[in-house]
Protein backbone atom coordinates (compact mmCIF):
# COMPACT_ATOMS: atom_id res chain seq x y z
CA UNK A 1 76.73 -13.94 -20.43
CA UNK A 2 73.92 -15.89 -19.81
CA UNK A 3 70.23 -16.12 -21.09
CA UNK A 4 67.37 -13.54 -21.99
CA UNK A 5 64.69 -12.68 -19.00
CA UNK A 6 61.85 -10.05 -18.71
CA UNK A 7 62.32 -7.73 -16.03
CA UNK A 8 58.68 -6.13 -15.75
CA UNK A 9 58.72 -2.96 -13.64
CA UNK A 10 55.42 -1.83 -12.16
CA UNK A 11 53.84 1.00 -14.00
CA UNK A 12 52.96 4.42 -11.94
CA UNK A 13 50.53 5.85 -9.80
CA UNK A 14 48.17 8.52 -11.81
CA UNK A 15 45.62 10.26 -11.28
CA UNK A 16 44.24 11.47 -8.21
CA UNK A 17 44.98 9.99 -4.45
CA UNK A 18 41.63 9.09 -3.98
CA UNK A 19 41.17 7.13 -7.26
CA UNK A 20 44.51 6.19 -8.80
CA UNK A 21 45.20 4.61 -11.59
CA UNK A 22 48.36 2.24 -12.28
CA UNK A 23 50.27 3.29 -16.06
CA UNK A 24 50.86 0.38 -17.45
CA UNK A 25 53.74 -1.98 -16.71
CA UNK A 26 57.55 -1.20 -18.35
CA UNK A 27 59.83 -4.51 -19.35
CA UNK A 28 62.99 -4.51 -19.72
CA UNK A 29 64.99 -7.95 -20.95
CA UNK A 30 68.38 -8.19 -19.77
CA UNK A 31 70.87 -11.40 -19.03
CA UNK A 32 70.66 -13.30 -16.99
CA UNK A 33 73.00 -16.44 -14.97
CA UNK A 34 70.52 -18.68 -12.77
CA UNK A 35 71.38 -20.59 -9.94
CA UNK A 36 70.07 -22.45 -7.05
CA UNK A 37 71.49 -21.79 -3.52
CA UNK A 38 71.43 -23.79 -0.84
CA UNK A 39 70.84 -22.71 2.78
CA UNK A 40 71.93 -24.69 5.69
CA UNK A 41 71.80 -25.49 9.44
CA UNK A 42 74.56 -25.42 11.32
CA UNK A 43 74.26 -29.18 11.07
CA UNK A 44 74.86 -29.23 7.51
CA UNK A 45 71.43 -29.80 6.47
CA UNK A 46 70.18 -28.28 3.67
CA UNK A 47 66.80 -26.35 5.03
CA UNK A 48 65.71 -24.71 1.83
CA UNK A 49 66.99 -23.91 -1.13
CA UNK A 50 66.98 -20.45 -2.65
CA UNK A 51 66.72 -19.29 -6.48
CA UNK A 52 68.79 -16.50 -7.45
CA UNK A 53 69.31 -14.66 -10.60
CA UNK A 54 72.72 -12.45 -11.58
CA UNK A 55 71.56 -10.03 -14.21
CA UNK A 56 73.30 -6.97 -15.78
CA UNK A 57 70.93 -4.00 -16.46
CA UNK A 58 70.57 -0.75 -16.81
CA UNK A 59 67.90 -0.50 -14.70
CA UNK A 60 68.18 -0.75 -10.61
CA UNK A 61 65.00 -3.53 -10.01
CA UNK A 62 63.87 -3.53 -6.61
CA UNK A 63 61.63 -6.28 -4.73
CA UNK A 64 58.23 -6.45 -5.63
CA UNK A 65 59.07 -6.57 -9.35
CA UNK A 66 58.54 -9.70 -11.43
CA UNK A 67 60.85 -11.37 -13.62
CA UNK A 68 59.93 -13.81 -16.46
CA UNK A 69 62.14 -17.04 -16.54
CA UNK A 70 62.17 -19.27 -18.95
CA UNK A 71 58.40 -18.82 -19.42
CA UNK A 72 57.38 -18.79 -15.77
CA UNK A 73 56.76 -15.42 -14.01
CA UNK A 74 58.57 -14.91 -10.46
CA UNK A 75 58.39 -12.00 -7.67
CA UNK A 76 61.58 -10.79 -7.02
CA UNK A 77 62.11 -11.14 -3.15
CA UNK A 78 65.61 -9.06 -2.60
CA UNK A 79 67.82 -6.76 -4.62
CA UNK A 80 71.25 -7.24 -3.69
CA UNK A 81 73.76 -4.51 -6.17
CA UNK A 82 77.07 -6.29 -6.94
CA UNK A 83 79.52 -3.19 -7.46
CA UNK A 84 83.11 -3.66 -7.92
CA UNK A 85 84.59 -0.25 -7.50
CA UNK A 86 81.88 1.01 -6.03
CA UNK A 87 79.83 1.23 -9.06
CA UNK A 88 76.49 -0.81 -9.21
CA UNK A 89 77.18 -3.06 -12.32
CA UNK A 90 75.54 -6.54 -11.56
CA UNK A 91 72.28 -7.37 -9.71
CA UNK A 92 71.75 -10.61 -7.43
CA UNK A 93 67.82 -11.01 -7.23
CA UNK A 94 66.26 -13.45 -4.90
CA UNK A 95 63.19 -15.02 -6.41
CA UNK A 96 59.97 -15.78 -4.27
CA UNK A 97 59.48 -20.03 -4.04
């Protein structure tokens, strides 16, 4: 399914509250299916156009994270699980434009 991306998850908080440090990053390459959606108005208009990424991982991302693509490094807006049968097996991430 798909193509190889670079999930990078942020690394942790250490140390004390006053001073903390960040551990470093964690990435994690999965699959990926791109795709381009198109939002629009209720006149039929397109009024922006969305990137999305399906991935399966074994990891839950969450917004915030980045995501390497094809060489270019993207924020990941929203998370949205895909779980047939209630079980979380794809993820639908939202990139930042």
């Amino acid at each position: 399914m798909g193509f190889a991306v670079t999930l990078e998850e942020p690394g942790a908080e250490m140390g004390p509250a006053s001073d903390p440090i960040l551990a470093d990053p964690v990435l994690h390459s999965v699959k990926a299916i791109d795709r381009a959606i198109r939002v629009r108005d209720a006149g039929g208009l397109v009024v922006r156009t969305v990137r999305t990424l399906t991935i399966a991982a074994d990891v839950t991302p969450a917004k915030g994270w980045r995501v390497q693509v094809r060489g270019t490094w993207c924020r990941v807006a929203e998370v949205k699980p895909l779980a047939p049968g209630g079980n979380d097996l794809l993820f639908r991430l939202e990139l930042e434009a």
